[in-house]
Protein backbone atom coordinates (compact mmCIF):
# COMPACT_ATOMS: atom_id res chain seq x y z
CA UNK A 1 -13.88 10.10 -8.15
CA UNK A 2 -13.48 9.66 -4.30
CA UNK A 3 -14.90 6.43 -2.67
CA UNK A 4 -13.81 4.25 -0.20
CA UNK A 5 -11.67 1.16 -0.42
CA UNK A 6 -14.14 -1.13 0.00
CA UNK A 7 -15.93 -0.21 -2.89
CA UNK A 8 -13.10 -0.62 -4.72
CA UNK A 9 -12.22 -4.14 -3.14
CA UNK A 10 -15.24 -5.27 -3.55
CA UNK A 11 -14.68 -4.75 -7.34
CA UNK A 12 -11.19 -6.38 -7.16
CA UNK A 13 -12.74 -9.80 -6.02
CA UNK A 14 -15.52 -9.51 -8.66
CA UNK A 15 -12.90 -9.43 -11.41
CA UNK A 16 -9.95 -11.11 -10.08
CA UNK A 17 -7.43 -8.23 -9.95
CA UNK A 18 -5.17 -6.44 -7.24
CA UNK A 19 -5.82 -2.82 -7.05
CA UNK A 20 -2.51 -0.80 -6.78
CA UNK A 21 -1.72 1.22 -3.45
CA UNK A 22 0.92 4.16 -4.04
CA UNK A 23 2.46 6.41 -1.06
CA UNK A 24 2.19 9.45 -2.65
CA UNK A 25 4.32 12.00 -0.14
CA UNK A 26 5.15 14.55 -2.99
CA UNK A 27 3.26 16.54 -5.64
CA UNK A 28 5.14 14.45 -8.73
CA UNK A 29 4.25 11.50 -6.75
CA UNK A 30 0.61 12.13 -6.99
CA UNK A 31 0.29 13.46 -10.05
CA UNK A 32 2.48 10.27 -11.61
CA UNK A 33 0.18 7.94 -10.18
CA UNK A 34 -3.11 9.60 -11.24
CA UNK A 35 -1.97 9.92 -14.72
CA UNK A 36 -1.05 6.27 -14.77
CA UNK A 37 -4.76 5.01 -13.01
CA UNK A 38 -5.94 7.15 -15.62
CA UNK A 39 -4.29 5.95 -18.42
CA UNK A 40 -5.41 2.26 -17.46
CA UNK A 41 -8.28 2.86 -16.45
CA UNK A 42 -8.67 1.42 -13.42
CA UNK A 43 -9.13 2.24 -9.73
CA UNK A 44 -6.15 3.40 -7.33
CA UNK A 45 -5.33 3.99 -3.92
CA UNK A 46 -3.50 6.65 -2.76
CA UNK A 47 -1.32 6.31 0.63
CA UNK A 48 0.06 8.28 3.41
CA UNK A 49 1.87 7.02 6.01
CA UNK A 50 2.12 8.32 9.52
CA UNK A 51 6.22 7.84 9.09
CA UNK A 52 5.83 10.21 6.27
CA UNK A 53 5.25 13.22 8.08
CA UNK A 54 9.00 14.62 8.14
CA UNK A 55 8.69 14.70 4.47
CA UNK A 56 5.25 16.39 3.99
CA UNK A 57 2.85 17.05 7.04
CA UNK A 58 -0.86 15.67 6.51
CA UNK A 59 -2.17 18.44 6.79
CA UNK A 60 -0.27 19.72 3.71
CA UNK A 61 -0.94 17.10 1.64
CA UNK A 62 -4.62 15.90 2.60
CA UNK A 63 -6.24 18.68 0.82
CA UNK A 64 -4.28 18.15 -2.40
CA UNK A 65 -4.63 13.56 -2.08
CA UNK A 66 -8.34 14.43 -1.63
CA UNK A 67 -8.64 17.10 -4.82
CA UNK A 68 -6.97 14.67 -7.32
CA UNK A 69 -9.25 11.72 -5.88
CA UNK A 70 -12.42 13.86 -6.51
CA UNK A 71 -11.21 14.79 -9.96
CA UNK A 72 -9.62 11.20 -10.97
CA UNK A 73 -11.67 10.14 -14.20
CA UNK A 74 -11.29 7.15 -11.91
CA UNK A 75 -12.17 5.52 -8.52
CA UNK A 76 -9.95 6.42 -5.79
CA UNK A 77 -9.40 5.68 -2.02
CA UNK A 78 -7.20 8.10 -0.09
CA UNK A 79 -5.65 5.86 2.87
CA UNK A 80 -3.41 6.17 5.60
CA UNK A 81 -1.12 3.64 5.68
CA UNK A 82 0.55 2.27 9.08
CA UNK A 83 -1.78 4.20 11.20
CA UNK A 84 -0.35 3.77 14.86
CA UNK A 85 -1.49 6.49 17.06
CA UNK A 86 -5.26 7.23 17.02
CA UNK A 87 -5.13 11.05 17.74
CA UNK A 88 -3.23 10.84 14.11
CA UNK A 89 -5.78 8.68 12.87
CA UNK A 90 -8.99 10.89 14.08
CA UNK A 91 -6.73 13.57 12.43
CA UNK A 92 -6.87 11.87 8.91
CA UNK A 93 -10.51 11.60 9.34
CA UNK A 94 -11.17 14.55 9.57
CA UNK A 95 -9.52 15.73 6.86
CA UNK A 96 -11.46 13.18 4.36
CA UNK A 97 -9.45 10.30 4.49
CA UNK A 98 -11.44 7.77 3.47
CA UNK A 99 -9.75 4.75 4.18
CA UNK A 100 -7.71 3.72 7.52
CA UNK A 101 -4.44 1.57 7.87
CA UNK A 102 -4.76 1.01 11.81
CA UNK A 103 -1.25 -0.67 12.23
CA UNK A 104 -1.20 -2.45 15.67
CA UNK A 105 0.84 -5.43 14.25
CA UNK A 106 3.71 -4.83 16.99
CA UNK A 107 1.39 -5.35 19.78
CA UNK A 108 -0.31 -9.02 21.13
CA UNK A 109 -2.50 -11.03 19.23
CA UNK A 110 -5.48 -10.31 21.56
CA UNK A 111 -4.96 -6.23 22.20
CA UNK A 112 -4.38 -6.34 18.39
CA UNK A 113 -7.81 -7.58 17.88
CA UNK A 114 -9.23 -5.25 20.49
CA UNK A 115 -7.97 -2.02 19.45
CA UNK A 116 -8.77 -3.05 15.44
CA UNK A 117 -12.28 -3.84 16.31
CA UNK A 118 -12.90 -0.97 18.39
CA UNK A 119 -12.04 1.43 15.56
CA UNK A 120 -13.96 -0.71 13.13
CA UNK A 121 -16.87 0.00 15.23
CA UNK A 122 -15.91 3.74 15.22
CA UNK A 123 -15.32 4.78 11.93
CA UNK A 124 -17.40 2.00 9.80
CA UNK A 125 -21.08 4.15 10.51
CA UNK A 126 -18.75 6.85 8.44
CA UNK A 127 -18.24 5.13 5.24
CA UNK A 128 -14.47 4.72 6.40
CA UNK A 129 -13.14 1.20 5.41
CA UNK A 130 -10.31 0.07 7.84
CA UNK A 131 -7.35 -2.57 7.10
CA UNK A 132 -5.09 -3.98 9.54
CA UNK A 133 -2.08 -6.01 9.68
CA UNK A 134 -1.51 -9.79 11.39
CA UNK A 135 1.71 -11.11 11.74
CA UNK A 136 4.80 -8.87 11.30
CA UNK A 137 5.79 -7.49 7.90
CA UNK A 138 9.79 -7.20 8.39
CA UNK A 139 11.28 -4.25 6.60
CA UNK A 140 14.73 -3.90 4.90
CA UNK A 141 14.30 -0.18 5.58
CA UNK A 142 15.29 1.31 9.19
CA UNK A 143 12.70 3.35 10.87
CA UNK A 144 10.61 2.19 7.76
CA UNK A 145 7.40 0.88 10.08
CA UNK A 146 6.56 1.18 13.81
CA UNK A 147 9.98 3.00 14.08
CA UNK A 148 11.76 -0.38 13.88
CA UNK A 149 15.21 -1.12 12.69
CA UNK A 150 16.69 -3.20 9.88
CA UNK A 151 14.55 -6.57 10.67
CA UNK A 152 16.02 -10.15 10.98
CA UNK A 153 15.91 -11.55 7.25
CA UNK A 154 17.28 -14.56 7.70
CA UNK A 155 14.02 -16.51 8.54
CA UNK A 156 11.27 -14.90 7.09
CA UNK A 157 8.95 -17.60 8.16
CA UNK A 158 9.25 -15.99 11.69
CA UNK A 159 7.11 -13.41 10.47
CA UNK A 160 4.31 -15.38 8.76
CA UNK A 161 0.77 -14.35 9.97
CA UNK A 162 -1.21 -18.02 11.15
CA UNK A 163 -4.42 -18.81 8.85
CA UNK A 164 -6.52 -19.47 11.68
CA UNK A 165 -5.41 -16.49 13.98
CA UNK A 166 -6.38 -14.25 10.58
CA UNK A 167 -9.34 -16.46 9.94
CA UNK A 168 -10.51 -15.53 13.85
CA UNK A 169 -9.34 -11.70 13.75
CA UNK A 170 -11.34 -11.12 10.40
CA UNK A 171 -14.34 -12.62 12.04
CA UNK A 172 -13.89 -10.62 15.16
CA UNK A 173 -12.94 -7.26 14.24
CA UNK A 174 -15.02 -7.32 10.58
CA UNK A 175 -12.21 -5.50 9.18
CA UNK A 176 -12.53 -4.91 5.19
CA UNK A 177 -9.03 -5.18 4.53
CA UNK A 178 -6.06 -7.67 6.15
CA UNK A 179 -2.05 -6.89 5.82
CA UNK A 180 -0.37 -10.64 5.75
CA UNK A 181 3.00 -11.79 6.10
CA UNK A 182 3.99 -14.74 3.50
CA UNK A 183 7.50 -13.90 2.38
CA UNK A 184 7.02 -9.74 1.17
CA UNK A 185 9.42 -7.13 3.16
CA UNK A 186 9.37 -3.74 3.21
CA UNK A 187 11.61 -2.13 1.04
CA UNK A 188 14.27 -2.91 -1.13
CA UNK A 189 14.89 -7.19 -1.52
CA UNK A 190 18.47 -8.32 -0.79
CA UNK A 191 17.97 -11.74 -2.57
CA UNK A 192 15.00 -13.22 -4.55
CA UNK A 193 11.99 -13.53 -2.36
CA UNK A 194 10.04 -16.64 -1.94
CA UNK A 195 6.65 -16.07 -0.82
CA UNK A 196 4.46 -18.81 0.62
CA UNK A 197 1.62 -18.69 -1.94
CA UNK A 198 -0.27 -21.68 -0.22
CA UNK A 199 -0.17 -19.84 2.87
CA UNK A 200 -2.16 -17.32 0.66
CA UNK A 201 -4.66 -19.92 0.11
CA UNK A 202 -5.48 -21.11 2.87
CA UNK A 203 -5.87 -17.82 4.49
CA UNK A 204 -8.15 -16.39 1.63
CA UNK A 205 -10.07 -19.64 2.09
CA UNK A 206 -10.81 -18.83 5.45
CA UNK A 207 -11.97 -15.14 5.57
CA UNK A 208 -15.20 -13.92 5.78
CA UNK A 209 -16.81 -12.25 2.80
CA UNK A 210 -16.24 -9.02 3.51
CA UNK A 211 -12.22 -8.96 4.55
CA UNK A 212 -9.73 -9.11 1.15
CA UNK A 213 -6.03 -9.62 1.46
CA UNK A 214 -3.39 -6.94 0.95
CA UNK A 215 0.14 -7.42 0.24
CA UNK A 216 2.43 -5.09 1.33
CA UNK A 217 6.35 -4.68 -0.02
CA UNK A 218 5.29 -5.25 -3.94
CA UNK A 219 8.15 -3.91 -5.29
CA UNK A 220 11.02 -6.54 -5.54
CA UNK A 221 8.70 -9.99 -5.89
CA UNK A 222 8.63 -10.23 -9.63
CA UNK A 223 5.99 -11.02 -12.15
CA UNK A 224 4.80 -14.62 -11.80
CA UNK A 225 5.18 -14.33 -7.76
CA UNK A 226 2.88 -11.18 -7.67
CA UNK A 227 0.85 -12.86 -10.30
CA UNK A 228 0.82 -16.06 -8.30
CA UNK A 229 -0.36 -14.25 -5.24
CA UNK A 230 -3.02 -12.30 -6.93
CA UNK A 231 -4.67 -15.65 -8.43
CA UNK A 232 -4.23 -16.54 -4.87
CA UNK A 233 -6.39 -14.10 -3.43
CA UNK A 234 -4.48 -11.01 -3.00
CA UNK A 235 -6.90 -7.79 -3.89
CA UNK A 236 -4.10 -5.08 -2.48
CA UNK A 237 -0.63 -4.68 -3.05
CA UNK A 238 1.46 -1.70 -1.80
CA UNK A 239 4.23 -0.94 -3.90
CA UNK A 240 6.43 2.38 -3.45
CA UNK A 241 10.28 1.34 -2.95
CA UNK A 242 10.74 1.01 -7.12
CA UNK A 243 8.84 3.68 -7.95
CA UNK A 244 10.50 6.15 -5.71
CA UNK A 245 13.81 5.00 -6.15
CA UNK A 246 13.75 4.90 -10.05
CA UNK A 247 13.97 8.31 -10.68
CA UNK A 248 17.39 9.02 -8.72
CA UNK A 249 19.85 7.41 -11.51
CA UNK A 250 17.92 9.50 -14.23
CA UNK A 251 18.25 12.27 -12.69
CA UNK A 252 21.86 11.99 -11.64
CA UNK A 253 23.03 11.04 -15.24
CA UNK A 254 21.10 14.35 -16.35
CA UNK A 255 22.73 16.37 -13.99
CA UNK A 256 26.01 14.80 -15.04
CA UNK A 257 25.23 15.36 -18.89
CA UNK A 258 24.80 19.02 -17.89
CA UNK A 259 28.71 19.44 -17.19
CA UNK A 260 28.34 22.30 -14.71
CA UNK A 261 25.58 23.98 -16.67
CA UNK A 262 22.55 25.25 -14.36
CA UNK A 263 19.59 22.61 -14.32
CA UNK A 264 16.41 23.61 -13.33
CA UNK A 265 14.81 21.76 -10.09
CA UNK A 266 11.33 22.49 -12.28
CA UNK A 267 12.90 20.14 -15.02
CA UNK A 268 14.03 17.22 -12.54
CA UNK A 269 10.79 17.54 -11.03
CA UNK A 270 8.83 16.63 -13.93
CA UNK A 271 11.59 14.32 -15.08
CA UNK A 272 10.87 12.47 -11.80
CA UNK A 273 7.38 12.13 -12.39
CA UNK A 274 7.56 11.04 -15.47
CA UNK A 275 10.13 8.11 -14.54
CA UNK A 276 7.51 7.26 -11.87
CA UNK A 277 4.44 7.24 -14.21
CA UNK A 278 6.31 4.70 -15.87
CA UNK A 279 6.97 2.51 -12.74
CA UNK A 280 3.18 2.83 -11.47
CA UNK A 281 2.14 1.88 -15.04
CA UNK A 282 4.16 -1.44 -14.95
CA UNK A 283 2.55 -2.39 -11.35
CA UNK A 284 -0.61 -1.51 -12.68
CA UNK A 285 -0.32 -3.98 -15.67
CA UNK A 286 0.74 -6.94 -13.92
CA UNK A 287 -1.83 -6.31 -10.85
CA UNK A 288 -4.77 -5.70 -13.68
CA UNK A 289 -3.89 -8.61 -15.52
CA UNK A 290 -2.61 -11.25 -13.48
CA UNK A 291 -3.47 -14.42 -15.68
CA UNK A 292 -2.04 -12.90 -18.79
CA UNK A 293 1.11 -14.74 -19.98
């Protein structure tokens, strides 16, 4: 069933889980993660970022997020993720996104707040629950967010969003959802990742009732880290780098196996998905159950 995110957030803090957010650019993508929130049980969020567009326009894919959400033995949110540009965002609005990422992370502090709250006070009277982002989340990924390049990973810390800057933008903007920096990175992780789960803390500790925490780059922290962050407060996590890269060895050992035979695209195709089904059912677990052993 479609609702929005905060419905769905709300139910996170209730029970003390993380609710899974997949990008979902691609048919198999979709599919892989319905059948997995499905299989579980348990709501989902399904993303589409602005940066995604040279792989599937919105207005391609919109229609076909929107018709799995409404027919998802489920709960499910259909967000844009890293929102920048507002004509884009007024866009996904309009064609029944129910959730909005409004990504103005790159600018100050103060026009940050500004724009967020602005929006909030826009699209809120619609039943549209916005999340935005404080402090930078580096990526490992060029052109990955905001158009950057490959960030600076030497320091992480550099990045890390302040608990009482997020403790005033919550307040300010009344946002329903807040992107942190404590040690995540978009994309693939080049060494094991430390994050700062008492930075977690403190900043949970200090939002308003309404605003949950979302970590973004899920894929490469590892079990008692993510777990350790959810107990921490963490209601969100995107995770798509593992699942969409997961398929590409299985496919390439198929084709391989093959020896010059034809091989259907059809057959890869639902190979894919399946590989992914498998990945978004392993998030799903450890987000569900983060205080199992």
């Amino acid at each position: 069933m479609l609702t929005s995110l905060k419905e769905i957030l709300n139910d996170c803090e209730l029970h003390g889980y993380a609710v899974g957010s997949f990008n979902t650019p691609t048919l198999e993508t979709l599919r892989a993660v319905i059948h997995a929130a499905e299989s579980f049980r348990v709501p989902v969020v399904l993303n589409h970022a602005e940066n995604e567009e040279a792989v599937v326009p919105i207005e391609v894919i919109a229609p076909l997020m929107t018709e799995y959400a409404k027919n998802a033995k489920v709960p499910v949110a259909v967000h844009i993720d890293h929102g920048e540009t507002f004509p884009y965002l007024m866009k996904a609005i309009h064609l029944g996104f129910t959730s909005i990422m409004y990504d103005c992370s790159g600018l100050s502090y103060k026009e940050n707040a500004e724009r967020v709250k602005r929006f909030v006070e826009l699209v809120h009277p619609l039943g549209i629950s916005v999340e935005a982002e404080l402090g930078a989340m580096p990526n490992n990924m060029a052109g990955c967010v905001n158009g950057q390049e490959k960030s600076d990973l030497d320091n992480l810390e550099q990045y890390f969003t302040a608990p009482s800057e997020a403790a005033a933008f919550a307040g300010v903007t009344g946002v329903d959802a807040l992107a942190i920096s404590f040690g995540t990175v978009h994309g693939r992780y080049e060494k094991e990742p430390r994050l700062d789960v008492e930075r977690v803390k403190k900043i949970k500790g200090m939002m308003p009732k309404g605003t949950h925490l979302v970590m973004h780059g899920g894929s490469g922290t590892g079990r008692e880290q993510t777990k350790a962050a959810i107990k921490a407060g963490i209601r969100k996590i995107n995770y798509f780098t593992a699942m969409d890269t997961a398929p590409a060895p299985v496919i390439y050992e198929t084709i391989k196996r093959a020896e010059g035979e034809p091989v259907h695209y059809g057959r890869l195709a639902k190979l894919a998905m399946e590989v992914m089904e498998e990945k978004v059912r392993e998030a799903m677990e450890l987000f569900l159950n983060a205080d199992s052993g």
